[in-house]
PDB file of N, CA and C in Angstrom:
ATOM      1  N   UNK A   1    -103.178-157.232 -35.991  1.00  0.00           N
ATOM      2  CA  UNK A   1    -103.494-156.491 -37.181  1.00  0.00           C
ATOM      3  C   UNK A   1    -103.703-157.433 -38.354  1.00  0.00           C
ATOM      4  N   UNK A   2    -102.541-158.160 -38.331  1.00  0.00           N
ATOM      5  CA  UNK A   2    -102.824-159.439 -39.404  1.00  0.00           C
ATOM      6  C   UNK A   2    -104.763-160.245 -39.309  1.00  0.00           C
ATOM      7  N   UNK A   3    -104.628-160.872 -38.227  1.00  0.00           N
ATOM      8  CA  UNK A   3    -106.032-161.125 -37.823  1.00  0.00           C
ATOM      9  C   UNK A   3    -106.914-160.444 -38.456  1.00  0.00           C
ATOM     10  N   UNK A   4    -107.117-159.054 -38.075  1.00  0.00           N
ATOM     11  CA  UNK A   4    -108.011-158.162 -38.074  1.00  0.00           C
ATOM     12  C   UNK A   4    -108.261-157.633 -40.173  1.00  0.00           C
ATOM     13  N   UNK A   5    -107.209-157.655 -40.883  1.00  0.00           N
ATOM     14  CA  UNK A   5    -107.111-157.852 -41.944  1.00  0.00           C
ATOM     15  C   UNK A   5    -108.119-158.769 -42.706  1.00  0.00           C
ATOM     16  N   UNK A   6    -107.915-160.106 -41.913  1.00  0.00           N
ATOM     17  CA  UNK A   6    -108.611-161.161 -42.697  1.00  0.00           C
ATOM     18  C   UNK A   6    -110.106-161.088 -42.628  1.00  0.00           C
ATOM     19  N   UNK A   7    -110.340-160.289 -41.983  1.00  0.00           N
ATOM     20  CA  UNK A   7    -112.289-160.107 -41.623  1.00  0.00           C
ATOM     21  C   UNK A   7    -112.376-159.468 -42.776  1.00  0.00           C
ATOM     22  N   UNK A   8    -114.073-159.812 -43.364  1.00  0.00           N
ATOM     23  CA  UNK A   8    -114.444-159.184 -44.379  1.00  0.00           C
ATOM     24  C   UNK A   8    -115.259-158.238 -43.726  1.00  0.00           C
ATOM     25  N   UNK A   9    -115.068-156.951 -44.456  1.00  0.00           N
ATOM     26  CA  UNK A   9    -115.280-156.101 -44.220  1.00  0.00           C
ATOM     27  C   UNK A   9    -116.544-155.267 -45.103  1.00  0.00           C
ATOM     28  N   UNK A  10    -118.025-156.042 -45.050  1.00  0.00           N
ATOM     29  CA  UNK A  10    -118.927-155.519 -45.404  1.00  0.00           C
ATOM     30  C   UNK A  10    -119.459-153.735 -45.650  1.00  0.00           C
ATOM     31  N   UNK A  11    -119.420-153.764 -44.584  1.00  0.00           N
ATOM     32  CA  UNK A  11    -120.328-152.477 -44.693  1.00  0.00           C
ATOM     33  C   UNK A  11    -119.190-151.091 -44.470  1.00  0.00           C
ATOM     34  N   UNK A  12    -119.442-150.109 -45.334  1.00  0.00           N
ATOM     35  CA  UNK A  12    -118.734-148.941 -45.470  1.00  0.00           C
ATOM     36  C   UNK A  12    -118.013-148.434 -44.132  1.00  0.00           C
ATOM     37  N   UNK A  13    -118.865-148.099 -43.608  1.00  0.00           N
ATOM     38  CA  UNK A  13    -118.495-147.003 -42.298  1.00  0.00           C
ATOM     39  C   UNK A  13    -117.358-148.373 -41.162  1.00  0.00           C
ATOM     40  N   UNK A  14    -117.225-149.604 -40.858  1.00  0.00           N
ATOM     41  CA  UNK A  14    -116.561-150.611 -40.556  1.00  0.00           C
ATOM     42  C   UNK A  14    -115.263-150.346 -41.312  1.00  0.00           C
ATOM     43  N   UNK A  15    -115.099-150.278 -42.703  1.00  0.00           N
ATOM     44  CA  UNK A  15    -114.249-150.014 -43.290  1.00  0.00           C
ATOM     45  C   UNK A  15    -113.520-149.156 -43.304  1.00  0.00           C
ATOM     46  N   UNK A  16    -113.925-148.052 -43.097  1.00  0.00           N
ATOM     47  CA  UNK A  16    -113.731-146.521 -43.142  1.00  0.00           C
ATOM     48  C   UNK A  16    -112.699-146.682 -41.272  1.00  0.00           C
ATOM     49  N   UNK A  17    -113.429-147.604 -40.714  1.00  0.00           N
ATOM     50  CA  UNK A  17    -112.965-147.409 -38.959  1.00  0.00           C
ATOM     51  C   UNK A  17    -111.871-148.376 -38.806  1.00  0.00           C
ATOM     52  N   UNK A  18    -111.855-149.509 -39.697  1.00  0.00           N
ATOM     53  CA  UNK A  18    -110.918-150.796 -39.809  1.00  0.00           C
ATOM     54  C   UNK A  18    -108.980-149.794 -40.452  1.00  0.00           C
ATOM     55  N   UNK A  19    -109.889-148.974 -41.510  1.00  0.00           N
ATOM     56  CA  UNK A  19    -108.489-148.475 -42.059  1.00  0.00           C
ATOM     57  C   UNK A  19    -108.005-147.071 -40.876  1.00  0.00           C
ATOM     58  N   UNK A  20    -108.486-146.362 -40.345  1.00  0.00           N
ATOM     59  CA  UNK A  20    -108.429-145.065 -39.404  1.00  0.00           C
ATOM     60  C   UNK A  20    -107.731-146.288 -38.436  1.00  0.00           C
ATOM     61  N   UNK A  21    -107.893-147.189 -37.916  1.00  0.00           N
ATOM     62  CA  UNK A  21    -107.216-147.921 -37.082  1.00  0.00           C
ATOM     63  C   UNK A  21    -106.173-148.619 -37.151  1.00  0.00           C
ATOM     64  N   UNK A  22    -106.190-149.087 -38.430  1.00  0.00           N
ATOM     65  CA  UNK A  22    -104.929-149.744 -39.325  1.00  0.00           C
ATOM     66  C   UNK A  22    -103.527-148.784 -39.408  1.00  0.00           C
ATOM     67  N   UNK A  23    -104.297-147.288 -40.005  1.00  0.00           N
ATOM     68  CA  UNK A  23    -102.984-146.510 -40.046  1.00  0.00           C
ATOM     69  C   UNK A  23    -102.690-145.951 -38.262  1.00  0.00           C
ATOM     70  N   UNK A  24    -103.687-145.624 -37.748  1.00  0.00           N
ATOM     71  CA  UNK A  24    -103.302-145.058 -36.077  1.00  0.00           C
ATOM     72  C   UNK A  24    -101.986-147.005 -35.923  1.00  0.00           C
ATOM     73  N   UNK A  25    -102.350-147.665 -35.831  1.00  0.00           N
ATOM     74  CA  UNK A  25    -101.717-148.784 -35.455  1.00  0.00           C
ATOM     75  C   UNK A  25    -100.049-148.780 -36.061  1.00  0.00           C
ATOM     76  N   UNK A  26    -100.396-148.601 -37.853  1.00  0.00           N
ATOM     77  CA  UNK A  26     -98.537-148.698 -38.025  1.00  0.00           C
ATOM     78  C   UNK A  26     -98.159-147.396 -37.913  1.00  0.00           C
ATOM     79  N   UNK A  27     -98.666-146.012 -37.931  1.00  0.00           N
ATOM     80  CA  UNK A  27     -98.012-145.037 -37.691  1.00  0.00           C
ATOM     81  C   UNK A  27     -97.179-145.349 -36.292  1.00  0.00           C
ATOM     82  N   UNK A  28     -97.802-145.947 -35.316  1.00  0.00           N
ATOM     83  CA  UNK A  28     -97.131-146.034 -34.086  1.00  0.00           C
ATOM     84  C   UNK A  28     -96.281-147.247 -34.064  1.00  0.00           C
ATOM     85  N   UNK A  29     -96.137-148.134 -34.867  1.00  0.00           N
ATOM     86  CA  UNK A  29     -95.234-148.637 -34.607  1.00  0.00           C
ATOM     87  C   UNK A  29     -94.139-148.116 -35.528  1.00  0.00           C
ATOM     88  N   UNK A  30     -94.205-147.139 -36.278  1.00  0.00           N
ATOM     89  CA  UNK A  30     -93.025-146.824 -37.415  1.00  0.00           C
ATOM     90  C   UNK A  30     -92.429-145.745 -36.390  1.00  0.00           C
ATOM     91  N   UNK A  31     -93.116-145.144 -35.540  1.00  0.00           N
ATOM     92  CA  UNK A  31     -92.714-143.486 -34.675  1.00  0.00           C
ATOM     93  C   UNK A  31     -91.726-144.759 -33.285  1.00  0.00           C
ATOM     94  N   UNK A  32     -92.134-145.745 -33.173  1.00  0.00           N
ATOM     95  CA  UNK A  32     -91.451-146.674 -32.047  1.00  0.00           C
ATOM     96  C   UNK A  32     -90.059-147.144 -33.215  1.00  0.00           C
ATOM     97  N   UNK A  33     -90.028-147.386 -34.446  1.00  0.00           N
ATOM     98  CA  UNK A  33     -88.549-147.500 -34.952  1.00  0.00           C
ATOM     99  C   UNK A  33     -87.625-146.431 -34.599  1.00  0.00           C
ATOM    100  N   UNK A  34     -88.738-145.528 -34.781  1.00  0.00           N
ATOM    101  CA  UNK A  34     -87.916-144.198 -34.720  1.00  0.00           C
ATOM    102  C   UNK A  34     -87.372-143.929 -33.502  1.00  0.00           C
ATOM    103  N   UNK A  35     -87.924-144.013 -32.722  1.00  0.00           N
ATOM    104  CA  UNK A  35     -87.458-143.732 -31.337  1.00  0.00           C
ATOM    105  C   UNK A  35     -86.084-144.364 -30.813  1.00  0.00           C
ATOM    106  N   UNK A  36     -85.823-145.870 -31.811  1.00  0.00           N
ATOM    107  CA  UNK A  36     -84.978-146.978 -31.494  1.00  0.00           C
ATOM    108  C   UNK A  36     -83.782-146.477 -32.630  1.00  0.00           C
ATOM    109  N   UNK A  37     -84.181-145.243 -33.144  1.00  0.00           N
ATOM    110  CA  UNK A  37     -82.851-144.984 -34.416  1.00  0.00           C
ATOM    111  C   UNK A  37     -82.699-145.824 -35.285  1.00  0.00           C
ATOM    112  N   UNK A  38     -83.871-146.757 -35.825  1.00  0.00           N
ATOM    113  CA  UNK A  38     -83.976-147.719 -36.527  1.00  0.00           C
ATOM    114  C   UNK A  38     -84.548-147.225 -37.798  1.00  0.00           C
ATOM    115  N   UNK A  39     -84.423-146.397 -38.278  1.00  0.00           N
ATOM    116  CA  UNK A  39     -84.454-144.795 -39.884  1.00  0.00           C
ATOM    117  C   UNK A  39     -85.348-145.924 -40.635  1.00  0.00           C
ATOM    118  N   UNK A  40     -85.096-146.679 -40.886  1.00  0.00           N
ATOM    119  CA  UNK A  40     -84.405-147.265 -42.216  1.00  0.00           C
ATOM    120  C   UNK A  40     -86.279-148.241 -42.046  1.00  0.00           C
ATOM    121  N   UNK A  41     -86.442-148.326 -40.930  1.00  0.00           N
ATOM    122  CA  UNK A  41     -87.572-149.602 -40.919  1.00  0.00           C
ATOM    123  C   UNK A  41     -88.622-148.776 -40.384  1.00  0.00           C
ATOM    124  N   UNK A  42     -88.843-147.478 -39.699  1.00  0.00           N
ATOM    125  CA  UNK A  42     -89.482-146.675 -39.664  1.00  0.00           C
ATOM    126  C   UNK A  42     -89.951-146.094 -40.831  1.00  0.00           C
ATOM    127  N   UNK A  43     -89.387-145.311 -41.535  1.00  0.00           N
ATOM    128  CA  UNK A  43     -89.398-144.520 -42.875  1.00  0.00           C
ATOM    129  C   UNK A  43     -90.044-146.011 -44.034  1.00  0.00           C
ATOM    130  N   UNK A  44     -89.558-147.215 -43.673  1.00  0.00           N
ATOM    131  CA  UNK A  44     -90.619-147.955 -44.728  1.00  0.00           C
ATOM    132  C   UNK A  44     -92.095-148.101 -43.883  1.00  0.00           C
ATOM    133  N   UNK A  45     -92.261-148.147 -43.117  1.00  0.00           N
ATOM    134  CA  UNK A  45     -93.895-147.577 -42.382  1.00  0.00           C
ATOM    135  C   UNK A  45     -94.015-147.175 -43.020  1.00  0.00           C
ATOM    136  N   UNK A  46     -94.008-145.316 -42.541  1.00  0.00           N
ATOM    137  CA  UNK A  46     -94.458-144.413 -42.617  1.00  0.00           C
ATOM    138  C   UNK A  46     -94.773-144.377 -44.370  1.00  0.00           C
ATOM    139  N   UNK A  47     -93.707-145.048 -45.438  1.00  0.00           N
ATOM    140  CA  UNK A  47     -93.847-145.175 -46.970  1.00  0.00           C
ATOM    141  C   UNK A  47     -95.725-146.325 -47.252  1.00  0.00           C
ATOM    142  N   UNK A  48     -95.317-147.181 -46.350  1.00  0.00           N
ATOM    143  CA  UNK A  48     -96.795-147.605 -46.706  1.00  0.00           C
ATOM    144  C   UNK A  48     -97.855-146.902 -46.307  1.00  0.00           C
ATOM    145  N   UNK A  49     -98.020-145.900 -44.985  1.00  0.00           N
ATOM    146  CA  UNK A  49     -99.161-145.257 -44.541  1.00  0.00           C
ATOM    147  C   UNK A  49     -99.035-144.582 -45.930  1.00  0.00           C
ATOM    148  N   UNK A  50     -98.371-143.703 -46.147  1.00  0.00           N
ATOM    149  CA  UNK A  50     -98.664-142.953 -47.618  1.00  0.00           C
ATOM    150  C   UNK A  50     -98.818-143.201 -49.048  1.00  0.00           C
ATOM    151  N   UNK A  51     -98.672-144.722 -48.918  1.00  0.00           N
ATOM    152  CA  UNK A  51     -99.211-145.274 -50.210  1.00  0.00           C
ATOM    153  C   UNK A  51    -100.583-145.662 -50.364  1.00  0.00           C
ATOM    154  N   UNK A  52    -101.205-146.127 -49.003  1.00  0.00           N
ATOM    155  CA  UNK A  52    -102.486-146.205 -49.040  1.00  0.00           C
ATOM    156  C   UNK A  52    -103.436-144.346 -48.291  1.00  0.00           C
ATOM    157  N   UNK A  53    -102.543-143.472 -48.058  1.00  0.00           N
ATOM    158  CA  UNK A  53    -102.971-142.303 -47.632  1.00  0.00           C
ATOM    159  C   UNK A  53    -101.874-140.959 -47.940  1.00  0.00           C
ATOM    160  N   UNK A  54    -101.832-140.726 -49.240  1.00  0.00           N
ATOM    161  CA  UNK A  54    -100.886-140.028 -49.604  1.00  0.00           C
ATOM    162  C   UNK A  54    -100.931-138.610 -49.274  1.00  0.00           C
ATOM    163  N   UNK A  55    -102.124-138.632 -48.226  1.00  0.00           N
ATOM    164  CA  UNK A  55    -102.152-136.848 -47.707  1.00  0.00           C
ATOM    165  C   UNK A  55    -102.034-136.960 -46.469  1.00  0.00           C
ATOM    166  N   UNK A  56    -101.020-138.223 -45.949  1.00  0.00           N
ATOM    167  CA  UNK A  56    -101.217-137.544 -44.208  1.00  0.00           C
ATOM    168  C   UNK A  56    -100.057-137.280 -43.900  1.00  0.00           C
ATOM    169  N   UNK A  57     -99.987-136.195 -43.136  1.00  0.00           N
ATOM    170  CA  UNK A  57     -99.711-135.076 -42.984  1.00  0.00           C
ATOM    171  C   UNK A  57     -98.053-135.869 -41.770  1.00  0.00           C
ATOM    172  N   UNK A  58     -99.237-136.394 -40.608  1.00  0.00           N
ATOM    173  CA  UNK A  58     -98.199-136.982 -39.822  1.00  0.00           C
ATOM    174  C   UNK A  58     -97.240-138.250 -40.226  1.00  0.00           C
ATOM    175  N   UNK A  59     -97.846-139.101 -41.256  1.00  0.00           N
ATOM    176  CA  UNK A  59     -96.690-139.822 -41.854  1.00  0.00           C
ATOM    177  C   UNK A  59     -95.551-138.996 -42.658  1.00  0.00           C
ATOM    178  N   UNK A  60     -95.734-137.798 -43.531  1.00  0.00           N
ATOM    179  CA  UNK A  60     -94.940-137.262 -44.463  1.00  0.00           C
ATOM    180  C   UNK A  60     -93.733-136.665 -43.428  1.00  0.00           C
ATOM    181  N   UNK A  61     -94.477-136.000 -42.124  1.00  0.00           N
ATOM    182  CA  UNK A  61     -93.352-135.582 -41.054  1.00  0.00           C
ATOM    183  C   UNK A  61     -92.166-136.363 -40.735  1.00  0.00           C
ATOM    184  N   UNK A  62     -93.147-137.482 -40.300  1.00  0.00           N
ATOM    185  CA  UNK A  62     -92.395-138.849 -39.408  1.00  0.00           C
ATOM    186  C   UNK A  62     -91.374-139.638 -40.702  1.00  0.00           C
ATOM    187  N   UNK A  63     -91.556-139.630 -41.887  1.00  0.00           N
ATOM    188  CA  UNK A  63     -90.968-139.726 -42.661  1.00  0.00           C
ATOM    189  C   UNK A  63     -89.868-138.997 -43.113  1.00  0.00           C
ATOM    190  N   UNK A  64     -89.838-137.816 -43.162  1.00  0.00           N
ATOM    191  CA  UNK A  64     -88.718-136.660 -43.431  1.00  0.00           C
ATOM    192  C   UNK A  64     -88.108-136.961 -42.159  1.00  0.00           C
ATOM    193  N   UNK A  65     -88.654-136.960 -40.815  1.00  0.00           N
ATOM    194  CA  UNK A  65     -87.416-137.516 -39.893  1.00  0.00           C
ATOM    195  C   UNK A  65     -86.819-138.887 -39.675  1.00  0.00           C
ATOM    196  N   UNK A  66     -87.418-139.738 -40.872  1.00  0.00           N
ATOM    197  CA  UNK A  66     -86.650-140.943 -40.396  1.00  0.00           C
ATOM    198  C   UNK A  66     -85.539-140.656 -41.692  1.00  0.00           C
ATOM    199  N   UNK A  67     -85.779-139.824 -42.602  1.00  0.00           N
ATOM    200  CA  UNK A  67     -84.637-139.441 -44.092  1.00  0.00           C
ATOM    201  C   UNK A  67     -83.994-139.053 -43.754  1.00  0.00           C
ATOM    202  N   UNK A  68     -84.055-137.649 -42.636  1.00  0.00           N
ATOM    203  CA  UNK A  68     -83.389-137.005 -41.701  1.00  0.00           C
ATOM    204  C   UNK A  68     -81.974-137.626 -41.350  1.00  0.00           C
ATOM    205  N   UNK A  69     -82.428-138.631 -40.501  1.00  0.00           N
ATOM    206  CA  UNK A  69     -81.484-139.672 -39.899  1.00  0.00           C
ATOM    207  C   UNK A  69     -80.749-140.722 -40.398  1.00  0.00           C
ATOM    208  N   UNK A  70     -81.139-141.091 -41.745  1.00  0.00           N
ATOM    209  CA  UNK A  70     -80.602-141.544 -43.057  1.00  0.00           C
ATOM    210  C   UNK A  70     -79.326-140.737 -43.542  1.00  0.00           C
ATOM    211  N   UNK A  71     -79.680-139.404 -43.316  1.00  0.00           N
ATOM    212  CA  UNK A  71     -79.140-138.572 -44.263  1.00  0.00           C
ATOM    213  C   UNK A  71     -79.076-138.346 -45.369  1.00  0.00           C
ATOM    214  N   UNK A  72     -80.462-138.859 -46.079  1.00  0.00           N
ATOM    215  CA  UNK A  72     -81.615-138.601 -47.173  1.00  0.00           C
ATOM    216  C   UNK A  72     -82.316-136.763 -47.088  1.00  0.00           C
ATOM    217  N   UNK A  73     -81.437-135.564 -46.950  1.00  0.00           N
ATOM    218  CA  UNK A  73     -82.291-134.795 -47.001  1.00  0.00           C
ATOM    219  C   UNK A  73     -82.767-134.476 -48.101  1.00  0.00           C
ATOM    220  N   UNK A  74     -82.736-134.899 -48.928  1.00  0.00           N
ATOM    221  CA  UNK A  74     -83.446-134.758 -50.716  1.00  0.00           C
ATOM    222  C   UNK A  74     -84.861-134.861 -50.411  1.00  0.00           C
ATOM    223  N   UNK A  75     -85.160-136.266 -49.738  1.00  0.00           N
ATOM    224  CA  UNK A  75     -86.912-136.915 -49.507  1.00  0.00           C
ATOM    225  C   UNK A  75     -86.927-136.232 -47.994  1.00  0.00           C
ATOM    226  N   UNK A  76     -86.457-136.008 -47.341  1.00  0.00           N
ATOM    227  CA  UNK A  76     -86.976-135.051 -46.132  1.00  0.00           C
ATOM    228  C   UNK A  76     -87.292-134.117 -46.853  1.00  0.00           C
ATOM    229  N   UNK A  77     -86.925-133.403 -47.738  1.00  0.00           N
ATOM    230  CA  UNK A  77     -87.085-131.776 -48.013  1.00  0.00           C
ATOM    231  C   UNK A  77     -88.649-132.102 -48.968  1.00  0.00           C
ATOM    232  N   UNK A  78     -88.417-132.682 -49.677  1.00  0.00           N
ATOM    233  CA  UNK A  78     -89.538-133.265 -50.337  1.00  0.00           C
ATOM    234  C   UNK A  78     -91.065-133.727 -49.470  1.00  0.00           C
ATOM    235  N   UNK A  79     -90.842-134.339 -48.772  1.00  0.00           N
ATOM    236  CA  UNK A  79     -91.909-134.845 -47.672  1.00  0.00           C
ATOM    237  C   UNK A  79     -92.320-133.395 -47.129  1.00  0.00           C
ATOM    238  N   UNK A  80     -91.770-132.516 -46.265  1.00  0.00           N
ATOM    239  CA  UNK A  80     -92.095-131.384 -45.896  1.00  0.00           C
ATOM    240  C   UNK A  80     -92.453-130.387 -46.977  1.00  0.00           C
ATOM    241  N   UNK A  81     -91.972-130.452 -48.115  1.00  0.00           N
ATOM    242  CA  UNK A  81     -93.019-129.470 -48.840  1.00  0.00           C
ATOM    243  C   UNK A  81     -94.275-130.388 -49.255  1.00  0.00           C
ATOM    244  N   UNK A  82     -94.201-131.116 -49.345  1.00  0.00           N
ATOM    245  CA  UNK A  82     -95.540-132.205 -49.818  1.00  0.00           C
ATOM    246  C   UNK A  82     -96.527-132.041 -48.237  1.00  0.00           C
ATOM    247  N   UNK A  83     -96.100-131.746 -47.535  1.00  0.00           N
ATOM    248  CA  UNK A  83     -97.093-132.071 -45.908  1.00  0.00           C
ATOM    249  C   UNK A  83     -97.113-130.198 -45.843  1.00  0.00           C
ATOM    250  N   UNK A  84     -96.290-129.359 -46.659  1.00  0.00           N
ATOM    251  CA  UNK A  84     -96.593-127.915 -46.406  1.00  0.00           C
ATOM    252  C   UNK A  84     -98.115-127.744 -47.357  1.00  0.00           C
ATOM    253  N   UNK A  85     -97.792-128.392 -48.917  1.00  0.00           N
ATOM    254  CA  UNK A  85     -99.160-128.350 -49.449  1.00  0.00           C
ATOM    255  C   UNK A  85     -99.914-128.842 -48.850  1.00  0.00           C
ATOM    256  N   UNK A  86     -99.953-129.688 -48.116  1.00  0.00           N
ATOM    257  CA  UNK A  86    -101.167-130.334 -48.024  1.00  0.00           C
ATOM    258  C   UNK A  86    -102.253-129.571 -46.306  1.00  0.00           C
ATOM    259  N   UNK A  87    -101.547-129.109 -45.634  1.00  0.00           N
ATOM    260  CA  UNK A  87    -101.734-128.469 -44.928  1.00  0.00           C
ATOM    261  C   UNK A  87    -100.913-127.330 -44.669  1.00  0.00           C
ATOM    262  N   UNK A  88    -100.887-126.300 -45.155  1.00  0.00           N
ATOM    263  CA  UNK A  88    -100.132-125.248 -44.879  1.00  0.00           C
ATOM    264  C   UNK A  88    -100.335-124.226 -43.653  1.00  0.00           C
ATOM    265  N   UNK A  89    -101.643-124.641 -42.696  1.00  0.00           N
ATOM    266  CA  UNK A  89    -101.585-123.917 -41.541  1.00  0.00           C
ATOM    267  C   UNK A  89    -100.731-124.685 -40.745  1.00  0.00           C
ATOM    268  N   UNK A  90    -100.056-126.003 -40.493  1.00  0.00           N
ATOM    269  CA  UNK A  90     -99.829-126.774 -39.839  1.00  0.00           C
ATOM    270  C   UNK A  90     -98.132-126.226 -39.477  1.00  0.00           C
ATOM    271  N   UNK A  91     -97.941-125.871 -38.011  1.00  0.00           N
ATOM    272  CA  UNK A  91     -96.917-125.347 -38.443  1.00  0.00           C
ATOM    273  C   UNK A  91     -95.748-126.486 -37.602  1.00  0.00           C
ATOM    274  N   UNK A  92     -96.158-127.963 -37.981  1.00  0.00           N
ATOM    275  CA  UNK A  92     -94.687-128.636 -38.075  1.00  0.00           C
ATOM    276  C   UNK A  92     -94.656-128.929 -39.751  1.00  0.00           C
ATOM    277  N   UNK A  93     -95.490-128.851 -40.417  1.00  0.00           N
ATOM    278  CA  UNK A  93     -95.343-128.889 -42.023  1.00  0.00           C
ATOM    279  C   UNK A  93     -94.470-127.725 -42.376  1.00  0.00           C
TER     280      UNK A  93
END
């Protein structure tokens, strides 16, 4: 990923596929902290997918469950109404 970073990234639609791959890439490694009960290094993932993508839906989840496990339910409760606006048919939001 580092590598793949350092390419310049000319043309739009490359860009557009460089970042869709960037976040598919750390979402899965933040959902693999999680899996390891590792809250704390997961939930900072999932904080950068949503700093550069503050409407996705599956980081705000994966996030409220790594707060979850913190025992942060303030920003779990928060994350799930923020992922209820943002998709409200979605019914793990």
């Amino acid at each position: 990923m580092v590598f793949l970073s350092c390419l310049v990234l000319n043309e739009v639609d490359v860009r557009i596929s460089f970042s869709q791959l960037a976040t598919s890439v750390v979402l899965n490694m933040a959902a693999s902290f999680l899996k390891k009960k590792e809250f704390r290094q997961g939930g900072h993932f999932f904080s950068i997918v949503l700093y550069h993508n503050p409407d996705n839906v599956k980081a705000m989840f994966r996030r409220a469950n790594a707060a979850m496990g913190l025992g942060n339910y303030e920003l779990a409760s928060w994350d799930l109404k923020a992922a209820h606006k943002v998709e409200p048919s979605n019914q793990r939001s």
